[in-house]
PDB file of N, CA and C in Angstrom:
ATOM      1  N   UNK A   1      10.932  -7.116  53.345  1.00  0.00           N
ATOM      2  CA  UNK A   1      11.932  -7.942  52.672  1.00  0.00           C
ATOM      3  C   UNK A   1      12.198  -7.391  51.271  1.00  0.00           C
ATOM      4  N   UNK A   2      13.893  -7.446  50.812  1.00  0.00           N
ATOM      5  CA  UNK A   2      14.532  -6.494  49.434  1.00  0.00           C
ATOM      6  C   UNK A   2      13.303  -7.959  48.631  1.00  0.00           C
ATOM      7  N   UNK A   3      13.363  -7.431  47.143  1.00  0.00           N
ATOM      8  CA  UNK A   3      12.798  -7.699  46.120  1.00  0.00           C
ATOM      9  C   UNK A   3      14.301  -8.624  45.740  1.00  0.00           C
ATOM     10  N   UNK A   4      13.949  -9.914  45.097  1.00  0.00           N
ATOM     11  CA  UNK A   4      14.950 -10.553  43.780  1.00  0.00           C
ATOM     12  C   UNK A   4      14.758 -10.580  42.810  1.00  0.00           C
ATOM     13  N   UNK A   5      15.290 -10.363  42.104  1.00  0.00           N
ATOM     14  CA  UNK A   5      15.538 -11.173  40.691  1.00  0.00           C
ATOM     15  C   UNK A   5      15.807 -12.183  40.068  1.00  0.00           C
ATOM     16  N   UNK A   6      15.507 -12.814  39.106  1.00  0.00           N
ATOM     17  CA  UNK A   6      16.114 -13.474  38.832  1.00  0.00           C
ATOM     18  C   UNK A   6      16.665 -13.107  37.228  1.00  0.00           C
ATOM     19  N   UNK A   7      17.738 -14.024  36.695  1.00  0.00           N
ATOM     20  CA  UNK A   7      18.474 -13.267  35.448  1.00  0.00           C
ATOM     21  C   UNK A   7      17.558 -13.133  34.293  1.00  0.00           C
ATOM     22  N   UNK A   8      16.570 -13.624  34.365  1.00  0.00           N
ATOM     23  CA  UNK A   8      15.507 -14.168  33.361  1.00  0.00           C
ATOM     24  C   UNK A   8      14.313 -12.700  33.191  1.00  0.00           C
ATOM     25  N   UNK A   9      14.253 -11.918  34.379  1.00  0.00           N
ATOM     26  CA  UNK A   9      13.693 -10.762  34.446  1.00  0.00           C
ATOM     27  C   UNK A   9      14.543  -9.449  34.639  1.00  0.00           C
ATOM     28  N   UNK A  10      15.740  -9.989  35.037  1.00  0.00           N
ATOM     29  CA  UNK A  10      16.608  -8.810  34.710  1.00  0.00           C
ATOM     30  C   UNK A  10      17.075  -8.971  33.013  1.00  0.00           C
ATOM     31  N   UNK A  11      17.471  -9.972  32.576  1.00  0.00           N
ATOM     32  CA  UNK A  11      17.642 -10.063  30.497  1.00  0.00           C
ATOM     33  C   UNK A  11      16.596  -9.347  30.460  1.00  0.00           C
ATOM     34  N   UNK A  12      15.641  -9.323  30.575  1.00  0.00           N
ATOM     35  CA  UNK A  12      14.076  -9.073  30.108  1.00  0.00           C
ATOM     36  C   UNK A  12      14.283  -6.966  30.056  1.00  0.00           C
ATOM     37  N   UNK A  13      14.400  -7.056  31.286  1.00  0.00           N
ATOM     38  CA  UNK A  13      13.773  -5.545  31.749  1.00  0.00           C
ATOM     39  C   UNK A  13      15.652  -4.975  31.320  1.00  0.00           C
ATOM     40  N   UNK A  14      16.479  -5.352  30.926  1.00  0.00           N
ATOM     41  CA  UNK A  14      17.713  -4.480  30.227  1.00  0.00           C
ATOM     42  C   UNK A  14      17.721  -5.378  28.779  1.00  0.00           C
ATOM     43  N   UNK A  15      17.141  -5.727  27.961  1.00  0.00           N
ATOM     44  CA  UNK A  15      16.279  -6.029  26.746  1.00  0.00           C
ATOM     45  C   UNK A  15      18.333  -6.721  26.438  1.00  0.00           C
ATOM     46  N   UNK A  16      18.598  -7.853  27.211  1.00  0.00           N
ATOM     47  CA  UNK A  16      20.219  -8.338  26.467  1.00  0.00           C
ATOM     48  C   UNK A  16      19.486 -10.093  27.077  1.00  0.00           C
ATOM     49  N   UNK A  17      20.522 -10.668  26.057  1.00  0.00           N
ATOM     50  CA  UNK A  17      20.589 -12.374  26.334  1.00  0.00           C
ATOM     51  C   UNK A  17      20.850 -12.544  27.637  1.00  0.00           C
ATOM     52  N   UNK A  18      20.052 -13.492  28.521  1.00  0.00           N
ATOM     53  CA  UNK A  18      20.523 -13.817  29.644  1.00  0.00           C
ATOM     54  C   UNK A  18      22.009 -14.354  29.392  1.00  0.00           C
ATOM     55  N   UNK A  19      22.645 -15.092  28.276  1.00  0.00           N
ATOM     56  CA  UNK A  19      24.045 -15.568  28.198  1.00  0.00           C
ATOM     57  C   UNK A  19      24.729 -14.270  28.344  1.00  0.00           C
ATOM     58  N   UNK A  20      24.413 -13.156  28.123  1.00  0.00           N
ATOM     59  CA  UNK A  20      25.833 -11.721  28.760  1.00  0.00           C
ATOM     60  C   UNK A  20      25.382 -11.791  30.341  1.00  0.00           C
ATOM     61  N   UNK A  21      24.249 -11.870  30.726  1.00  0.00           N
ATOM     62  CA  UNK A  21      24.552 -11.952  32.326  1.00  0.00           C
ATOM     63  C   UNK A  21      25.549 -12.993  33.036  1.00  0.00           C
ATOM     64  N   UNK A  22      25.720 -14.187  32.076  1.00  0.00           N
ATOM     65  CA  UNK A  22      26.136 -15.186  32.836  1.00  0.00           C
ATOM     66  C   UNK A  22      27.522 -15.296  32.733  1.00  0.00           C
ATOM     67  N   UNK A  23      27.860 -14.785  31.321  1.00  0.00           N
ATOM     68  CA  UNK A  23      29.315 -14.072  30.747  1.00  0.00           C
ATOM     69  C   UNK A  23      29.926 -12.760  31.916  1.00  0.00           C
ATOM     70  N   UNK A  24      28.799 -11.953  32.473  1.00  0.00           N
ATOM     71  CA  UNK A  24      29.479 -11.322  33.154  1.00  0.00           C
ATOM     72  C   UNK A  24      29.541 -11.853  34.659  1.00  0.00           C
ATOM     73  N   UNK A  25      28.563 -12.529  35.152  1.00  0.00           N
ATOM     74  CA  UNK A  25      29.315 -13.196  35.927  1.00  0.00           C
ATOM     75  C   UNK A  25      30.650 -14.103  36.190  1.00  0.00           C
ATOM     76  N   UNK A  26      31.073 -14.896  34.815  1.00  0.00           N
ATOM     77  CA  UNK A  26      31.890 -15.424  34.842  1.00  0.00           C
ATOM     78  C   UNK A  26      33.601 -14.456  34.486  1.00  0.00           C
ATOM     79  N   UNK A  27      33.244 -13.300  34.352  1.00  0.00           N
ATOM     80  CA  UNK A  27      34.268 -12.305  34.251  1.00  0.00           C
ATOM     81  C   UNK A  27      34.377 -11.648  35.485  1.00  0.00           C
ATOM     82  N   UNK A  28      33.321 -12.240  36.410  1.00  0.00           N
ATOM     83  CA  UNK A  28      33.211 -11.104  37.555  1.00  0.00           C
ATOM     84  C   UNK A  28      32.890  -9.537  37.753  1.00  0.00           C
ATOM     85  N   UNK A  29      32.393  -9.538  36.555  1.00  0.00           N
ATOM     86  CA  UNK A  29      32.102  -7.938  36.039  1.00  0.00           C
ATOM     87  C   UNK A  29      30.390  -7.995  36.516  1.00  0.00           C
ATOM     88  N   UNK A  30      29.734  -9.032  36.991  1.00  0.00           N
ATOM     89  CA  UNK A  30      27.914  -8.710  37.293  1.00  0.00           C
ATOM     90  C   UNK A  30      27.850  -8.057  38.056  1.00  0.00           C
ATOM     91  N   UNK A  31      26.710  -8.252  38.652  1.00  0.00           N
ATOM     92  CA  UNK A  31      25.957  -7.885  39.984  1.00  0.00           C
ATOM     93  C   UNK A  31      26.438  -8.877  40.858  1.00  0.00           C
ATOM     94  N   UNK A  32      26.483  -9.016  41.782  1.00  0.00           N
ATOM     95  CA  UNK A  32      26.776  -9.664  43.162  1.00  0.00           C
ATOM     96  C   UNK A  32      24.885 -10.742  43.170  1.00  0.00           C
ATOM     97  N   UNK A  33      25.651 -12.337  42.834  1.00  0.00           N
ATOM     98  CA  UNK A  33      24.390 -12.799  42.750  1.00  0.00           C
ATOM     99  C   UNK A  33      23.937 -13.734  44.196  1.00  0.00           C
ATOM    100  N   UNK A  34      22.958 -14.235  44.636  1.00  0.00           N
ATOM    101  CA  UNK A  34      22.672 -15.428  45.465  1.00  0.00           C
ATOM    102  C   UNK A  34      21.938 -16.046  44.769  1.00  0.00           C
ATOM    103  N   UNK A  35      22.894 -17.500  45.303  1.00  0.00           N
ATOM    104  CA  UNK A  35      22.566 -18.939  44.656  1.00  0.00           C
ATOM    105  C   UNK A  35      21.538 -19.684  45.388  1.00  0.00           C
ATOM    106  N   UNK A  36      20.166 -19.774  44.637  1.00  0.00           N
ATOM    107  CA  UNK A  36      19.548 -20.840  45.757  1.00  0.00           C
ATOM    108  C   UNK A  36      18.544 -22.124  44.525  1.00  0.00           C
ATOM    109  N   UNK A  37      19.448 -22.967  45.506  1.00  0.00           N
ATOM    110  CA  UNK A  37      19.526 -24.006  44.403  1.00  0.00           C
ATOM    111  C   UNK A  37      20.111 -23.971  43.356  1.00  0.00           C
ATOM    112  N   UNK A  38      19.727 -24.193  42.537  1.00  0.00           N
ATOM    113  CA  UNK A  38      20.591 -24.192  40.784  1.00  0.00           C
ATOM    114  C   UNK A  38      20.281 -22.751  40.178  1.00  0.00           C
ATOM    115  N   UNK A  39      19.530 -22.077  40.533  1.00  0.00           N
ATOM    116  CA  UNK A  39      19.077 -20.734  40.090  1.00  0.00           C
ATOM    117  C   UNK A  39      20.299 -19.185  40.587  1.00  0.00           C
ATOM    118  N   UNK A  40      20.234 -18.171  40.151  1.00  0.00           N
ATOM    119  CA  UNK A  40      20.972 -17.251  40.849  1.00  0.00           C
ATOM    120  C   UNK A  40      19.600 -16.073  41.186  1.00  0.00           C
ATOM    121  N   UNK A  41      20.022 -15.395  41.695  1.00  0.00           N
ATOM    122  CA  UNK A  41      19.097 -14.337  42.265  1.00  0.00           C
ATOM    123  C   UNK A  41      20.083 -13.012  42.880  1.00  0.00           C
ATOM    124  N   UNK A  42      19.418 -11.766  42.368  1.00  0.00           N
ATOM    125  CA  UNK A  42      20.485 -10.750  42.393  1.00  0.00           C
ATOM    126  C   UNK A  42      19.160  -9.613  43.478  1.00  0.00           C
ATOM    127  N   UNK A  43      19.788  -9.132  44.272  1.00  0.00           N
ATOM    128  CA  UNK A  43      18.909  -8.424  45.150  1.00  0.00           C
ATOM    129  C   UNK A  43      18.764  -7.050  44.204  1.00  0.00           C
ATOM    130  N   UNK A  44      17.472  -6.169  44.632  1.00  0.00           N
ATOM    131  CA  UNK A  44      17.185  -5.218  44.026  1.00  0.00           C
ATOM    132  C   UNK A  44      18.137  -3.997  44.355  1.00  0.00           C
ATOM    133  N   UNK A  45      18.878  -3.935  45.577  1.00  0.00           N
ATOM    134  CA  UNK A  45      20.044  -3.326  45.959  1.00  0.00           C
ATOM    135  C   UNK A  45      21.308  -3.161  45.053  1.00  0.00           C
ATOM    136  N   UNK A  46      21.983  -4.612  45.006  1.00  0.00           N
ATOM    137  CA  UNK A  46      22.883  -4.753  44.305  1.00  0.00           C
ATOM    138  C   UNK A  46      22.768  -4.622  43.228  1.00  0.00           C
ATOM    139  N   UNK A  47      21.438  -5.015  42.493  1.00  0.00           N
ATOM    140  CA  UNK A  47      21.610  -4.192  40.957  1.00  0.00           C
ATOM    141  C   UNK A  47      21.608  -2.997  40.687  1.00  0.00           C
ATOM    142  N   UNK A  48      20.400  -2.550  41.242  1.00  0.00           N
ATOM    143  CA  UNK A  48      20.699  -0.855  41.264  1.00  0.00           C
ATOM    144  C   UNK A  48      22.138  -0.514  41.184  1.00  0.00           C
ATOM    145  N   UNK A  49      22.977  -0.994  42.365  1.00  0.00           N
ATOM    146  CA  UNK A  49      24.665  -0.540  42.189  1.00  0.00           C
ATOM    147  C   UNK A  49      25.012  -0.775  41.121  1.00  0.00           C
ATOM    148  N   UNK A  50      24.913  -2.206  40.284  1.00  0.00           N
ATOM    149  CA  UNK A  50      25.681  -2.331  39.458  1.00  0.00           C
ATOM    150  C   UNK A  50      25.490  -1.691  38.213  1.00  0.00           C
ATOM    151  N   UNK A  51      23.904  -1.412  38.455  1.00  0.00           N
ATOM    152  CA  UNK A  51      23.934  -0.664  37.560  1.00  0.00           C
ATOM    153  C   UNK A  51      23.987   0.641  37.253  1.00  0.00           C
ATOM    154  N   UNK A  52      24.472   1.186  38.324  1.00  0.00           N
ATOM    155  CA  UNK A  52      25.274   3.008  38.505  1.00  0.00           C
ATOM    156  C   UNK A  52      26.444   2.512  38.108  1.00  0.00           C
ATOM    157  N   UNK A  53      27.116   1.496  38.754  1.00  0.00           N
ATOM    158  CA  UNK A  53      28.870   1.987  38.089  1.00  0.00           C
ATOM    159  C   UNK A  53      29.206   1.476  36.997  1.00  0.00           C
ATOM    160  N   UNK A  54      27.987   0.727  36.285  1.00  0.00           N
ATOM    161  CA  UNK A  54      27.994   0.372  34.674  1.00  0.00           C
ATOM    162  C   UNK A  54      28.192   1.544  34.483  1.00  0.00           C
ATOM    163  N   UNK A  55      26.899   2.574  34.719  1.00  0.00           N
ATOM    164  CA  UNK A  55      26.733   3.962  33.631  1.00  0.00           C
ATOM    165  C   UNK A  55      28.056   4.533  33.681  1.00  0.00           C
ATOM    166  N   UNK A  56      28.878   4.668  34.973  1.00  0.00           N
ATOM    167  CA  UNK A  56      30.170   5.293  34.812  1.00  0.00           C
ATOM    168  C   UNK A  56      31.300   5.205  33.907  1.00  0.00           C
TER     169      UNK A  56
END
Protein backbone atom coordinates (compact mmCIF):
# COMPACT_ATOMS: atom_id res chain seq x y z
CA UNK A 1 0.00 0.00 0.00
CA UNK A 2 1.29 3.91 -1.54
CA UNK A 3 2.41 5.94 1.63
CA UNK A 4 0.08 9.40 2.58
CA UNK A 5 0.55 12.38 3.65
CA UNK A 6 -0.82 14.54 5.25
CA UNK A 7 -0.36 18.60 4.65
CA UNK A 8 1.05 18.91 8.10
CA UNK A 9 4.17 16.62 7.04
CA UNK A 10 4.34 17.69 3.69
CA UNK A 11 4.54 21.93 5.21
CA UNK A 12 7.07 20.26 7.37
CA UNK A 13 9.40 18.28 4.94
CA UNK A 14 9.11 21.50 2.01
CA UNK A 15 9.88 23.87 5.23
CA UNK A 16 6.38 26.46 3.81
CA UNK A 17 3.03 27.27 5.94
CA UNK A 18 0.58 24.63 5.61
CA UNK A 19 -1.81 27.92 4.60
CA UNK A 20 0.27 27.90 0.86
CA UNK A 21 -0.76 24.25 0.62
CA UNK A 22 -4.27 25.06 1.16
CA UNK A 23 -3.96 28.35 -1.03
CA UNK A 24 -2.77 26.06 -3.63
CA UNK A 25 -5.30 23.88 -3.44
CA UNK A 26 -7.81 26.42 -3.62
CA UNK A 27 -6.12 27.78 -6.94
CA UNK A 28 -5.99 24.29 -8.08
CA UNK A 29 -2.35 24.59 -8.56
CA UNK A 30 -1.61 21.43 -5.53
CA UNK A 31 -1.15 18.04 -5.57
CA UNK A 32 -4.20 16.01 -6.30
CA UNK A 33 -5.50 15.50 -2.59
CA UNK A 34 -7.93 12.64 -0.81
CA UNK A 35 -10.38 13.71 1.60
CA UNK A 36 -11.01 11.43 4.50
CA UNK A 37 -13.01 12.96 6.85
CA UNK A 38 -12.20 16.59 7.51
CA UNK A 39 -8.47 15.95 6.85
CA UNK A 40 -6.81 15.86 3.17
CA UNK A 41 -4.20 13.32 2.32
CA UNK A 42 -1.98 13.49 -0.82
CA UNK A 43 -0.50 10.05 -2.03
CA UNK A 44 3.28 9.69 -2.23
CA UNK A 45 2.77 9.33 -6.12
CA UNK A 46 1.02 12.39 -6.74
CA UNK A 47 3.36 14.47 -4.92
CA UNK A 48 6.33 13.32 -6.31
CA UNK A 49 4.46 14.58 -9.71
CA UNK A 50 3.65 17.64 -8.41
CA UNK A 51 6.51 18.11 -7.41
CA UNK A 52 8.50 17.56 -10.87
CA UNK A 53 6.25 19.92 -12.73
CA UNK A 54 6.69 22.54 -9.91
CA UNK A 55 10.55 22.31 -10.69
CA UNK A 56 9.63 22.95 -14.40
Amino acid sequence: MEKHYSYTEIAEMLKVPISTLYLFKKEGTGPHTLRVGRHFRVSESDLKDWLLKRRD
